[in-house]
Protein backbone atom coordinates (compact mmCIF):
# COMPACT_ATOMS: atom_id res chain seq x y z
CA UNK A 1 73.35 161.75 218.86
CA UNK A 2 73.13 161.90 215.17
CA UNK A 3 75.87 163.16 213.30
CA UNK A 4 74.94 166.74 211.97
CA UNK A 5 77.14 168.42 209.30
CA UNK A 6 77.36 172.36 209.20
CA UNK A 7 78.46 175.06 206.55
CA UNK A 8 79.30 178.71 207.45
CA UNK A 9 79.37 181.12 204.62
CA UNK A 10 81.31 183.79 204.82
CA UNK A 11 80.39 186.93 203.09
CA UNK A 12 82.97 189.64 204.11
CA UNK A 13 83.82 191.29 201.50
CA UNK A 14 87.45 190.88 201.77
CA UNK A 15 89.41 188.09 200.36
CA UNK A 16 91.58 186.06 202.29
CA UNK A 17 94.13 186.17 204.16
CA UNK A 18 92.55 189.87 204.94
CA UNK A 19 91.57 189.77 208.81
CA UNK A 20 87.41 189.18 208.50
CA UNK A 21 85.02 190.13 211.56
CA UNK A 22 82.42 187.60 209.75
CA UNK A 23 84.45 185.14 209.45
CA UNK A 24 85.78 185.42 213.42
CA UNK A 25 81.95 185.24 214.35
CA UNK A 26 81.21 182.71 212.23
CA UNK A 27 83.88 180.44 213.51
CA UNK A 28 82.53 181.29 216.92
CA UNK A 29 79.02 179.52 215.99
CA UNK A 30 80.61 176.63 214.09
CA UNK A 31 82.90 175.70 217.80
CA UNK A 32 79.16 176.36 219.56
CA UNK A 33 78.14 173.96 217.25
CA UNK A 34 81.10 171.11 217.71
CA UNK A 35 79.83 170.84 221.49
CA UNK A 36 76.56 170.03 220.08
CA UNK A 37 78.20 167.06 218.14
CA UNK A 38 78.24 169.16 214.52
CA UNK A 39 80.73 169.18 212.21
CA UNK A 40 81.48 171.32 210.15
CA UNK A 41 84.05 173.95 207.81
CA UNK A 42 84.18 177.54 207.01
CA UNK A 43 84.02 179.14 202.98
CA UNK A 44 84.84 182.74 202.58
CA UNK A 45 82.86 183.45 199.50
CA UNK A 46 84.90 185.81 198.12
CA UNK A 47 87.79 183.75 197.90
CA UNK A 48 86.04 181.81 195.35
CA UNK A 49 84.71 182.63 191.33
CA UNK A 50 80.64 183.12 192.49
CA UNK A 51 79.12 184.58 189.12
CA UNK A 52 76.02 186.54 189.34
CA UNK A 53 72.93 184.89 188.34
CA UNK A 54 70.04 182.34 189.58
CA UNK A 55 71.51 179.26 188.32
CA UNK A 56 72.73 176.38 189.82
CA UNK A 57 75.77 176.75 186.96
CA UNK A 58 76.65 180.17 185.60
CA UNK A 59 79.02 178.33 183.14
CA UNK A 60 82.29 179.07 182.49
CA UNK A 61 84.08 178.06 185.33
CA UNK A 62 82.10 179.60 187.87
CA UNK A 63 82.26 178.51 191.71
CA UNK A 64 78.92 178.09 192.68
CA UNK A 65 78.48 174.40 191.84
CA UNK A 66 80.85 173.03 193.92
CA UNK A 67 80.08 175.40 196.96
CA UNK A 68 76.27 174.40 196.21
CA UNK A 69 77.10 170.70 196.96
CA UNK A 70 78.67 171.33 200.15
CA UNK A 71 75.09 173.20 200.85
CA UNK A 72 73.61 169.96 199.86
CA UNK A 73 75.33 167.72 202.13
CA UNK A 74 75.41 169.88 205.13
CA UNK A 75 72.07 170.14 207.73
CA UNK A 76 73.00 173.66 208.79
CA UNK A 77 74.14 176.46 207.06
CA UNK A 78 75.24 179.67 208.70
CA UNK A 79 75.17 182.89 206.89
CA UNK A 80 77.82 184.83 208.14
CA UNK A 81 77.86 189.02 206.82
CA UNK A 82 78.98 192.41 207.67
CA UNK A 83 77.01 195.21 207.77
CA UNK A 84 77.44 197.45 205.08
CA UNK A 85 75.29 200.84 204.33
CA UNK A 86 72.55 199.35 207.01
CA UNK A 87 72.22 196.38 204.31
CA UNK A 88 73.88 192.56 204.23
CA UNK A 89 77.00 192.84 202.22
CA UNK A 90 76.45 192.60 198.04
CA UNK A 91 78.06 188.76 198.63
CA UNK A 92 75.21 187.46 200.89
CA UNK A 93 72.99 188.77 198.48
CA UNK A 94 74.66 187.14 195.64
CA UNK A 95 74.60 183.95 197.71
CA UNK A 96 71.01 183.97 198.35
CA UNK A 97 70.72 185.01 194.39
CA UNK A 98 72.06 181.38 193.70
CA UNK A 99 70.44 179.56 196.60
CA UNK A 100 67.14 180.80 194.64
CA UNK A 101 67.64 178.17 191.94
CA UNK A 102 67.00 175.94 194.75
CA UNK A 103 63.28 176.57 194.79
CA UNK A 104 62.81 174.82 191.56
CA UNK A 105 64.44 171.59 192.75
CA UNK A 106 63.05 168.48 194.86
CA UNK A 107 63.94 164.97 195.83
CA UNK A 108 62.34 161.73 194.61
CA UNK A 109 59.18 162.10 196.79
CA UNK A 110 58.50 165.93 195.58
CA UNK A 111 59.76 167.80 198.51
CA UNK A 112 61.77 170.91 197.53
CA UNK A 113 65.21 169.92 198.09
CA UNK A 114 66.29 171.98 201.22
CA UNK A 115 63.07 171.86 203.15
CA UNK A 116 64.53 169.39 205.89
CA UNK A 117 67.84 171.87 206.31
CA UNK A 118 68.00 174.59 209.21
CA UNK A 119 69.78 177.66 208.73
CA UNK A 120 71.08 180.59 211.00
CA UNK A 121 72.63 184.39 210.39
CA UNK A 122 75.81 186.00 212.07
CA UNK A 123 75.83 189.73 211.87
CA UNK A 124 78.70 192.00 212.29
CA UNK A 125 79.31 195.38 211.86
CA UNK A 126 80.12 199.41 213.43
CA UNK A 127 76.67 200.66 212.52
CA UNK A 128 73.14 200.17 213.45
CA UNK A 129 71.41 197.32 211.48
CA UNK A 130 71.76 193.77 212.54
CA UNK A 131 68.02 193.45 213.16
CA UNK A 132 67.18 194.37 209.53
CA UNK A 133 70.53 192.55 207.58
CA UNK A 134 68.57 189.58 209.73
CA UNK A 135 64.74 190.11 208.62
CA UNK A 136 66.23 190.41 205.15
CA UNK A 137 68.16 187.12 205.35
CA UNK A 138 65.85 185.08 207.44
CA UNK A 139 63.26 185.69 204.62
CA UNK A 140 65.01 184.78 201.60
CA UNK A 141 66.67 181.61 203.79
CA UNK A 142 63.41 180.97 204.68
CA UNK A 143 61.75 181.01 200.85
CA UNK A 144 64.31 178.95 199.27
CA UNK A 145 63.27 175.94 202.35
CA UNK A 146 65.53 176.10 205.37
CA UNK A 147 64.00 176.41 208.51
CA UNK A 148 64.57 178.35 211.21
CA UNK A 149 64.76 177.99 215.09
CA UNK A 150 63.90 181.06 217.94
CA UNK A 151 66.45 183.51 218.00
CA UNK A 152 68.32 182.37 214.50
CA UNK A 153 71.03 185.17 214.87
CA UNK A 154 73.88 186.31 216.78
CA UNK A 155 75.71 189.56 216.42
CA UNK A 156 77.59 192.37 217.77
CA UNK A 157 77.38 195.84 216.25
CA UNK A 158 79.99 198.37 217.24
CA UNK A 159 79.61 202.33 218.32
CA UNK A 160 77.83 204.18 215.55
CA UNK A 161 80.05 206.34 213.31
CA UNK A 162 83.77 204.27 214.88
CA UNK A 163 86.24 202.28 213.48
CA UNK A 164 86.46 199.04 216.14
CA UNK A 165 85.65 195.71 214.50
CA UNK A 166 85.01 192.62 216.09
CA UNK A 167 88.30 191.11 215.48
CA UNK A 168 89.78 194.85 217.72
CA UNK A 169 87.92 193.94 220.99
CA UNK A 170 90.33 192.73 223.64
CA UNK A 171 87.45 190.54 225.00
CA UNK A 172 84.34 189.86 223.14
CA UNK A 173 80.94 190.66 225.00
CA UNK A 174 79.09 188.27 227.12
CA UNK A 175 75.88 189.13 225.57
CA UNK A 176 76.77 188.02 222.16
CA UNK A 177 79.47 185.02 223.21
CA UNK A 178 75.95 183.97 224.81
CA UNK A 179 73.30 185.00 221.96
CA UNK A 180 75.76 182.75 220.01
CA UNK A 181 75.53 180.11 222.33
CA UNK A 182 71.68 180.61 222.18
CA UNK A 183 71.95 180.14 218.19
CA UNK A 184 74.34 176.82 218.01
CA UNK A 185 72.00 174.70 220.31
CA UNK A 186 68.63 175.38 218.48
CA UNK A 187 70.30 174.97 215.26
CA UNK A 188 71.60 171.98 216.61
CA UNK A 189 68.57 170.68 217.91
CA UNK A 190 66.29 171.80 214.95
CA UNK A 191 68.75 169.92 212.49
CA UNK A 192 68.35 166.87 214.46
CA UNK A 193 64.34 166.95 214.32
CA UNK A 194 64.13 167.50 210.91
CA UNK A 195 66.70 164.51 210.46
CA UNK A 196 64.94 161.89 212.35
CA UNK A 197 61.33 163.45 211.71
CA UNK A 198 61.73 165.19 207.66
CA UNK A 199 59.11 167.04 206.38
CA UNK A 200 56.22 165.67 204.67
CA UNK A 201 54.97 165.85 201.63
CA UNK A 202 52.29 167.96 200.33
């Protein structure tokens, strides 16, 4: 099999070594992934200097740059957010803020830069909402170039109006230990198409 490298973004909004529900998720996709023959390593965003903007450098020591090159060399990228106010938390957005620069940049033969990249979402939260953090995600991932395979999300949203995370449940659910499972092998196998077959150009 081709080698396939992935990168899952965390977006929690708590810095580490806070316990992260996103993070636990997203780990869960990146092992789905490893028995698909991927690769890969986990970034909290938080944890690192992201400065606003639609850059590819904000300047003055911001983070972005060298988180943007491990976008660069990876074939997947897993978004990986809570659910906060029925909306993806403020760092996904400023994540997809930056991958916007990415519109305006191509390789040698004219393509836009991450057109032969796949890309899938994790959702977690104790409120109604993965469906729409997804739409919302799936477009902008889906603007900036990556592509998408069926059923590019997995997620598990707790009792409205509780407390439990992901990280409290004794045993997670089949349903999402298998819409995970679901998500890792078309990402997997999407990756590897657009590897051996890229994109033309227009």
């Amino acid at each position: 099999m081709t080698d396939l490298k992935a990168l899952v973004l965390v977006c929690s909004l708590k810095p580490s070594p806070a316990s992260s529900s996103s993070e636990t998720l997203g780990r869960e996709v990146l092992t789905a992934l490893e028995g698909h023959g991927v690769t890969g390593e986990v970034v909290r965003v938080v944890d690192h200097d992201v400065r606003f903007g639609v850059e590819k450098d904000m300047g003055d020591g911001d983070a972005w740059p060298a988180i943007r090159e491990k976008v660069l060399a990876s074939d997947i990228l897993v978004l990986a957010t809570p659910i906060w106010m029925g909306q993806p938390a403020s760092v996904a957005k400023v994540v997809l803020e930056r991958l916007d620069a990415e519109v305006a940049e191509t390789k040698d033969d004219g393509r836009p830069i991450l057109f032969d990249k796949v890309a899938g979402v994790a959702v977690v939260g104790n409120e109604d909402g993965a469906h729409h953090v997804s739409a919302e995600v799936f477009q902008s991932l889906n603007d900036v170039g990556f592509s998408l395979p069926p059923q590019a999300v997995t997620y598990w949203v707790g009792e409205a109006m509780q407390g439990t995370d992901y990280n409290d449940l004794d045993e997670k659910p089949e349903t999402t230990q298998g819409t995970t499972k679901t998500l890792a092998a078309g990402l997997a196998h999407a990756a590897r198409l657009l590897k051996e077959n890229p994109y033309p150009a227009s």
